[in-house]
Protein backbone atom coordinates (compact mmCIF):
# COMPACT_ATOMS: atom_id res chain seq x y z
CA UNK A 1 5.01 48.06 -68.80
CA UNK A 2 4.63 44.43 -69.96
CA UNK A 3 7.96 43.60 -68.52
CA UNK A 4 6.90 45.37 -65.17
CA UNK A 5 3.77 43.32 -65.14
CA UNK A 6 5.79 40.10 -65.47
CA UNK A 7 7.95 41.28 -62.63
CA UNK A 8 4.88 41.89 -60.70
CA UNK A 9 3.20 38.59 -61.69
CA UNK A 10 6.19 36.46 -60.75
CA UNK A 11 7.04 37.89 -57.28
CA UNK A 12 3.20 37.37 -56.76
CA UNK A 13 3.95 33.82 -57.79
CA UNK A 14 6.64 33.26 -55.84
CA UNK A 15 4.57 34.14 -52.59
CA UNK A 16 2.13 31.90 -53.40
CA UNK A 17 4.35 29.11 -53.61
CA UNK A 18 6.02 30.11 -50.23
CA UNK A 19 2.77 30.15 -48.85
CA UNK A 20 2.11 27.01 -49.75
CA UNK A 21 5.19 25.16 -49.08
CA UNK A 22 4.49 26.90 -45.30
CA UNK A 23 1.47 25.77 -45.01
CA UNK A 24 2.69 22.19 -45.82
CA UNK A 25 4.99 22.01 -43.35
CA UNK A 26 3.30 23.23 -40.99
CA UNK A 27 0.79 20.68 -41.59
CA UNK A 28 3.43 18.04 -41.43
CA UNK A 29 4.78 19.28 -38.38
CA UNK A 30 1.57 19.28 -37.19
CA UNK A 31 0.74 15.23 -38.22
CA UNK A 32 4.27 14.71 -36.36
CA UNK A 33 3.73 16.24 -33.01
CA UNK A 34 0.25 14.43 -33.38
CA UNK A 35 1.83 10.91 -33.93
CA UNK A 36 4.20 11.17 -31.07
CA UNK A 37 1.64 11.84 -28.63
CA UNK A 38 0.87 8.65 -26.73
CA UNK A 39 -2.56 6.84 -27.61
CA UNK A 40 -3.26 5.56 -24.33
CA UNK A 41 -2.59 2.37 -22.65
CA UNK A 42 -2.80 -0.36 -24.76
CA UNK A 43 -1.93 -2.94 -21.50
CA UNK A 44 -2.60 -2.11 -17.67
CA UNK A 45 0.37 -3.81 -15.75
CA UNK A 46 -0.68 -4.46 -11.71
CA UNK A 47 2.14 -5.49 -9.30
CA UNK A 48 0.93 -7.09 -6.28
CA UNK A 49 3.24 -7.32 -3.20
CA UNK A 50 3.87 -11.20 -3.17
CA UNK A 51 1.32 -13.19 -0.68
CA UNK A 52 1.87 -16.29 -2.44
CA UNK A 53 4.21 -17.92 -4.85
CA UNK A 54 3.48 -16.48 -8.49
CA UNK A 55 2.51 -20.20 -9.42
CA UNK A 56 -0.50 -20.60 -6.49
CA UNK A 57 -1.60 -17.13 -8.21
CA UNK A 58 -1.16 -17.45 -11.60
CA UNK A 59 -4.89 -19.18 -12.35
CA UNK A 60 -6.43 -16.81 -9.75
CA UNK A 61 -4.45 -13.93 -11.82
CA UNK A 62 -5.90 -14.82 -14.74
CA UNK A 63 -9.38 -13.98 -13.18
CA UNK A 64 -8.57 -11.01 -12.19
CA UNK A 65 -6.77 -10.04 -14.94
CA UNK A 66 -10.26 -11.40 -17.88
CA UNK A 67 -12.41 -9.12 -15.13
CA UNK A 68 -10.44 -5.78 -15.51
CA UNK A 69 -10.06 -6.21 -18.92
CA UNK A 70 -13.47 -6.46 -19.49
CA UNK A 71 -13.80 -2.99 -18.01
CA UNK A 72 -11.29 -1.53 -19.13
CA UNK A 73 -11.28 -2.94 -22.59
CA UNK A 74 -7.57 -3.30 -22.43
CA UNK A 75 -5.14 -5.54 -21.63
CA UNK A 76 -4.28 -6.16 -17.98
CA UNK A 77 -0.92 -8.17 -16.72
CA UNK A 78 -0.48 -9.27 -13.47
CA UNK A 79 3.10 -9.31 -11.86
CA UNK A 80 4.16 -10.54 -8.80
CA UNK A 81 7.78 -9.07 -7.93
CA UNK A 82 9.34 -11.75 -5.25
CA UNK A 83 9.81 -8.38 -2.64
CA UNK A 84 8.21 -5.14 -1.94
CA UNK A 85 10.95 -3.20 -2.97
CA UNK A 86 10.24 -4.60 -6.91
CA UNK A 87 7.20 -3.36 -6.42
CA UNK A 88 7.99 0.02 -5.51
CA UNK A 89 10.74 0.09 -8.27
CA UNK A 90 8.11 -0.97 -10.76
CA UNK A 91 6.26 1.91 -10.31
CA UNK A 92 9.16 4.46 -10.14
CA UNK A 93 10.34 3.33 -13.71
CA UNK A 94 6.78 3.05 -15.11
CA UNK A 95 7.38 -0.85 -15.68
CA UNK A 96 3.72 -1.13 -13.61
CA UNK A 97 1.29 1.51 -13.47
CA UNK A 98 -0.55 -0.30 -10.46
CA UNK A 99 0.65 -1.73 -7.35
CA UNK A 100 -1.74 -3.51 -4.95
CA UNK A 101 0.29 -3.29 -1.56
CA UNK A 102 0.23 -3.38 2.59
CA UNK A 103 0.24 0.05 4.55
CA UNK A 104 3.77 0.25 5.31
CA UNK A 105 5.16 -0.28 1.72
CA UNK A 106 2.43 2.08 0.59
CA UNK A 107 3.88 4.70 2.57
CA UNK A 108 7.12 3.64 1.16
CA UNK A 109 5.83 3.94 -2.39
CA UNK A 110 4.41 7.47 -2.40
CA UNK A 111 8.22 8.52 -0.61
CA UNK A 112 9.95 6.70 -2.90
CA UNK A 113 8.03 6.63 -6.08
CA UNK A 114 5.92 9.14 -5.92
CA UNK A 115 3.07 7.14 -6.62
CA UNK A 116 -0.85 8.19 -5.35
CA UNK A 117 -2.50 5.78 -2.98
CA UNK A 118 -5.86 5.66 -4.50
CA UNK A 119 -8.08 3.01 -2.98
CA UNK A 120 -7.64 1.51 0.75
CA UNK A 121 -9.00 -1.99 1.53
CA UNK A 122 -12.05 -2.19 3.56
CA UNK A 123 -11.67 -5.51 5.78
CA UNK A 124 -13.86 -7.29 8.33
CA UNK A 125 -12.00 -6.43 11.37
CA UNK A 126 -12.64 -6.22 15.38
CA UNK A 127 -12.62 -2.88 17.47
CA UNK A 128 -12.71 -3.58 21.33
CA UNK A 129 -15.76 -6.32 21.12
CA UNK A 130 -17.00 -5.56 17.93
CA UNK A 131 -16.84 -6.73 14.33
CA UNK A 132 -17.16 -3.67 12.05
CA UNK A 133 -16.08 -3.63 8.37
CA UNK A 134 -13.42 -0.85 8.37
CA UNK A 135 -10.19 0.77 6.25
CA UNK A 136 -8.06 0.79 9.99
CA UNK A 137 -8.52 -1.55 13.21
CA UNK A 138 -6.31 -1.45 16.32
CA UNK A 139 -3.28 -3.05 18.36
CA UNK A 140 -3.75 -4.55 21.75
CA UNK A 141 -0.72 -5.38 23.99
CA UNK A 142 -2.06 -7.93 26.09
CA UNK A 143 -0.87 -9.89 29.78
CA UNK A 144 -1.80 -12.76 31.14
CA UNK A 145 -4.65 -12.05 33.98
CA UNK A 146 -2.91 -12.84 37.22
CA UNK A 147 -0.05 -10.43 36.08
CA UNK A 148 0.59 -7.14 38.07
CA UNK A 149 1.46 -5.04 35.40
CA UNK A 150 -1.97 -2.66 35.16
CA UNK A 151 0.11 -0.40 32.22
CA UNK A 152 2.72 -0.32 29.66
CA UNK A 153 4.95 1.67 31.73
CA UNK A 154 4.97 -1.43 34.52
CA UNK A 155 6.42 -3.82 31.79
CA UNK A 156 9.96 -2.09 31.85
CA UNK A 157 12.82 -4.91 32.06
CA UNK A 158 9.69 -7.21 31.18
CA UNK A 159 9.84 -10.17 28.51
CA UNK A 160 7.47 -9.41 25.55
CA UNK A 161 6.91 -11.07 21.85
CA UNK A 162 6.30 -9.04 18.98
CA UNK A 163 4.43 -11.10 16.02
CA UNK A 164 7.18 -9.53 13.00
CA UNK A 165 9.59 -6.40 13.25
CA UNK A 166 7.99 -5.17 10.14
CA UNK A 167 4.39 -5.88 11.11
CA UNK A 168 2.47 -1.96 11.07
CA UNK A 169 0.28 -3.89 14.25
CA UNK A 170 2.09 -5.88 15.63
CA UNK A 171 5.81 -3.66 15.78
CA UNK A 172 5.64 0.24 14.22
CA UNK A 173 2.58 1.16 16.48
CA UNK A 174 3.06 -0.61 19.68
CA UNK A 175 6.50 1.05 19.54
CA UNK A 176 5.30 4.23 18.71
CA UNK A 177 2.64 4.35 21.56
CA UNK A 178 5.31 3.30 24.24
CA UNK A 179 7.59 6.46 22.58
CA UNK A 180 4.28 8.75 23.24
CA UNK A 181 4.27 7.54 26.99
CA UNK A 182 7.56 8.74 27.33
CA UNK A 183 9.01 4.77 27.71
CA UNK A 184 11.48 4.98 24.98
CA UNK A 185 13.49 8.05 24.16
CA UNK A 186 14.49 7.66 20.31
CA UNK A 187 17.97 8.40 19.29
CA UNK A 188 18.33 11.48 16.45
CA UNK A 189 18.48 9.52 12.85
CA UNK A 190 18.55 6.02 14.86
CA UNK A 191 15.35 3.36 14.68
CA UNK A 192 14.12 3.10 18.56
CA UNK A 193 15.27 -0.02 20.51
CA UNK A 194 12.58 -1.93 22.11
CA UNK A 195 15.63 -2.77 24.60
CA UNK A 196 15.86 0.16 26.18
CA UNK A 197 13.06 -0.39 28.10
CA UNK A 198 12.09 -3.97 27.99
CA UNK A 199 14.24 -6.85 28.95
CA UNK A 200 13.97 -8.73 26.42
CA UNK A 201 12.40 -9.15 23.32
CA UNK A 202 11.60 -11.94 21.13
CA UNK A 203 10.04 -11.98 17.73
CA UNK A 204 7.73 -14.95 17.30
CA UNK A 205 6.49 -15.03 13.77
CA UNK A 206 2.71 -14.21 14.11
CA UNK A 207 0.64 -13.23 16.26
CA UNK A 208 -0.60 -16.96 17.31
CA UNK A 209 2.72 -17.80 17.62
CA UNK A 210 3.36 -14.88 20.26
CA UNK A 211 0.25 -15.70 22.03
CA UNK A 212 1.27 -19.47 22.71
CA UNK A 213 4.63 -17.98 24.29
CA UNK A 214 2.65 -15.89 26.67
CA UNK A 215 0.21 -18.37 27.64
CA UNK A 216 3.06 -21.12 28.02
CA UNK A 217 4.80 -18.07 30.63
CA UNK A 218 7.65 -17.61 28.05
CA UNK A 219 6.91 -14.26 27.68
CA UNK A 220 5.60 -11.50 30.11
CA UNK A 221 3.03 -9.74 27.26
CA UNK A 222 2.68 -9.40 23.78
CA UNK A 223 0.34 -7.81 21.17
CA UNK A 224 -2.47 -8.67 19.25
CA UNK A 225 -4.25 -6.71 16.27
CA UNK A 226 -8.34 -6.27 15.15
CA UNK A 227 -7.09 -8.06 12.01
CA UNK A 228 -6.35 -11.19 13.11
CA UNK A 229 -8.77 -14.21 12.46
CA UNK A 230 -11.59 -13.40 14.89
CA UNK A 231 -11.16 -17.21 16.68
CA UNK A 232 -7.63 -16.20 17.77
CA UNK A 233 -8.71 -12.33 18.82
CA UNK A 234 -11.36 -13.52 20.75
CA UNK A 235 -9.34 -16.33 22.34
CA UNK A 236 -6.07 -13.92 23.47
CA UNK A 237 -8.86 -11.28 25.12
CA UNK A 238 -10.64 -13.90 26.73
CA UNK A 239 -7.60 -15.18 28.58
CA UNK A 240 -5.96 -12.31 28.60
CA UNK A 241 -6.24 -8.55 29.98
CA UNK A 242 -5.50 -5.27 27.93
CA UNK A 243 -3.53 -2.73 29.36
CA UNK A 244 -2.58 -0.43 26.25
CA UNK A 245 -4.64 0.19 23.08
CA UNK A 246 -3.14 2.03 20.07
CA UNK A 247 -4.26 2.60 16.48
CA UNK A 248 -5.71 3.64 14.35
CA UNK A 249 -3.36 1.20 11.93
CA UNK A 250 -4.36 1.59 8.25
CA UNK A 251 -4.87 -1.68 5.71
CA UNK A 252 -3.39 -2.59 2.46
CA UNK A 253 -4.06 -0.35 -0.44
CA UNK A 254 -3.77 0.40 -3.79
CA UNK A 255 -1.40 3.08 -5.17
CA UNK A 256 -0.90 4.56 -8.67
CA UNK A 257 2.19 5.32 -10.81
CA UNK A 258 2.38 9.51 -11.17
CA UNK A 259 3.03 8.40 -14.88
CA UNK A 260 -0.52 7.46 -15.55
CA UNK A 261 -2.83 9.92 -17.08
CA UNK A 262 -6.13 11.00 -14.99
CA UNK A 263 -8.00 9.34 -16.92
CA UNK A 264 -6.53 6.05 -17.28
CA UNK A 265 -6.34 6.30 -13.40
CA UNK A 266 -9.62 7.20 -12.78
CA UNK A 267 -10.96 4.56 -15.22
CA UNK A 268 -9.32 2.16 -12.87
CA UNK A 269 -10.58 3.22 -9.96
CA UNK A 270 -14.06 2.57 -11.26
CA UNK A 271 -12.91 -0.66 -12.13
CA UNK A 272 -10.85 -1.81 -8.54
CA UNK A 273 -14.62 -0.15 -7.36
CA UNK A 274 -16.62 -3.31 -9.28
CA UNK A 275 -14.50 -5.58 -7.53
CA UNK A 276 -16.87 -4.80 -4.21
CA UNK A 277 -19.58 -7.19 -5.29
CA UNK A 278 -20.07 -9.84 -2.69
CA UNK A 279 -19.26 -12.17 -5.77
CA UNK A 280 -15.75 -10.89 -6.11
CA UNK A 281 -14.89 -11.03 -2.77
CA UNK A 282 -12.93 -14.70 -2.50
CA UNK A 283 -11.03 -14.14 -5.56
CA UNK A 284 -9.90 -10.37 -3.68
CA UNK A 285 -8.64 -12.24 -0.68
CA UNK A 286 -6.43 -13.78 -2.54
CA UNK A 287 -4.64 -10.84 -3.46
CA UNK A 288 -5.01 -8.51 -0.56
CA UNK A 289 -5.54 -9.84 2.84
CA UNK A 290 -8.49 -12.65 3.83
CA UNK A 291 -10.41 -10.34 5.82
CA UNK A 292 -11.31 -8.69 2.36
CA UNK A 293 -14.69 -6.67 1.90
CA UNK A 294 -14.32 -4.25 -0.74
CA UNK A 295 -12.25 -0.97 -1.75
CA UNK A 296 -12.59 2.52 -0.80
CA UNK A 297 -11.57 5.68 -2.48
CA UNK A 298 -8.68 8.05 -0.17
CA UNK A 299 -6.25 9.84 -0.57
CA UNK A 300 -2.35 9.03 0.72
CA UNK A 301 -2.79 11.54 3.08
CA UNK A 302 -6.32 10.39 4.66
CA UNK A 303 -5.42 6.85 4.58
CA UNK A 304 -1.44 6.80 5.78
CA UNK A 305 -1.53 9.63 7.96
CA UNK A 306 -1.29 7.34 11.52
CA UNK A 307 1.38 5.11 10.27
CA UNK A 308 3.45 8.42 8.96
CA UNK A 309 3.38 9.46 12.77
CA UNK A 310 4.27 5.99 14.03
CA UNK A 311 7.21 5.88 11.39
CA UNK A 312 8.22 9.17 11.98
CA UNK A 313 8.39 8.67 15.58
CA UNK A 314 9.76 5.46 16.05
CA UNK A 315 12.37 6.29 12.53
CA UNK A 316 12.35 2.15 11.56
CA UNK A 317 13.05 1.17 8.20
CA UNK A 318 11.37 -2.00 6.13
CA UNK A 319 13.78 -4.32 5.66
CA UNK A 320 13.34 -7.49 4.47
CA UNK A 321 14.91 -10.75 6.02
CA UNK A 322 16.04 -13.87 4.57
CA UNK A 323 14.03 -16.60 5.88
């Protein structure tokens, strides 16, 4: 009996120190699953499709940069790739979480990167006659007032001047809305060719720039956009006359890596959102376009969805030139 007992005592013993040698591990494994689980951001990184050189931004940046921080209570870096397509990459391989960017590259960004557009800029722009403070504005294309041409379709074999060929405005719509008049006929997989129906075409390097070549009789029309400075708008309509309208053309944005967590991203958003005091607004314009008034929540969908159909119809790609 007493050696049974023993028997009996030790296998109990035994269990117990399984058990407990279990329950260690476990509690290890536990602490280690726990300790490779990421913390949260300890730094915010914002790229911001280059409007300046890095060096005219960099005390501006630092601005910014002390502001979000202060909401955020993290740290924020600013980085200013020297193209859009750093940008984009940036957020693809998590290098930036944030990119502050211009419609076309946003659309690029959510196709490319996956990223959310999150926030679209509200400017001060014109529509028709009148100054409204809006996410979109429209294109005009414009003739001189003693021309004959009442429509688009009477410019064919015409001379016009296009501002940029990767301005949203000034290229991707008024292309598109000639395609949706039947002017231009799209080749399967091939970006449209403004030759086709036009006679010749000329890009002039802004939208003032255009306008002098019309008004000097260089050029038979051209376009002009809501967004320009509201001098020059009201300038071209006065001495000019409409005869096509097409928008509406969505402004720069801010998009967010898919890598961030919800809510690191929505903490953000409230952030970007304090930037809409009236205070804030010349430092913004710095960084997103000088007709800056403040930031509005949207969705890539809400926000993108006329440029998708002017891309999809007219198929051009964003390419940057050497200058």
């Amino acid at each position: 009996m007493i050696n049974i007992n023993l028997r009996t005592r030790g296998r109990k013993q035994s269990r117990s120190i399984r058990l407990i040698i279990g329950l260690a591990f476990c509690l290890l494994l536990m602490l280690a699953c726990t300790s490779s689980q990421p913390a949260g951001l300890t730094k915010l990184v914002i790229a911001i499709q280059p409007t300046s050189t890095a060096d005219q931004l960099a005390a501006d940046a630092q601005q910014l940069e002390k502001f979000l921080e202060g909401r955020l209570n993290r740290d924020v870096e600013l980085l200013f790739p020297t193209n859009y397509a750093g940008v984009i990459e940036a957020l693809r391989f998590g290098h930036a979480h944030v990119a502050f960017m211009s419609a076309w590259p946003l659309a690029l960004a959510r196709k490319n990167a996956n990223a959310e557009v999150v926030l679209a800029e509200v400017r001060e722009v014109i529509i028709d006659q009148d100054r409204q403070e809006q996410p979109y504005y429209f294109s005009y294309w414009v003739v001189r007032p003693d021309d004959k041409a009442q429509s688009l379709a009477d410019l064919r074999g015409r001379r016009v001047c296009f501002p940029s060929p990767l301005s949203t405005s000034g290229y991707v719509a008024p292309l598109a809305r000639a395609i949706e008049l039947g002017l231009l006929s799209p080749q399967q997989g091939q970006e449209v060719e403004p030759r086709q129906f036009f006679g010749e075409v000329f890009f002039g390097g802004g939208y003032a720039q255009c306008w002098q070549s019309l008004r000097q009789g260089q050029v038979d029309a051209t376009v002009t956009a809501g967004d320009v400075p509201e001098q020059l708008y009201r300038e071209v309509l006065a001495n000019t006359r409409v005869i096509e309208k097409q928008g509406p053309i969505p402004s720069h944005g801010i998009a967010v890596s898919n890598r961030l967590p919800e809510g690191e991203r929505q903490q953000f958003v409230e952030a970007a959102l304090a930037l809409n005091q009236p205070e804030h607004r010349a430092l913004m314009r710095k960084f997103t376009s000088a007709l800056f008034v403040g930031f509005k929540q949207t969705t890539g969908e809400e926000h993108l969805a006329a440029l998708e159909k002017f891309l999809g119809a007219t198929q051009l790609q964003y390419v940057e030139r050497l200058r």
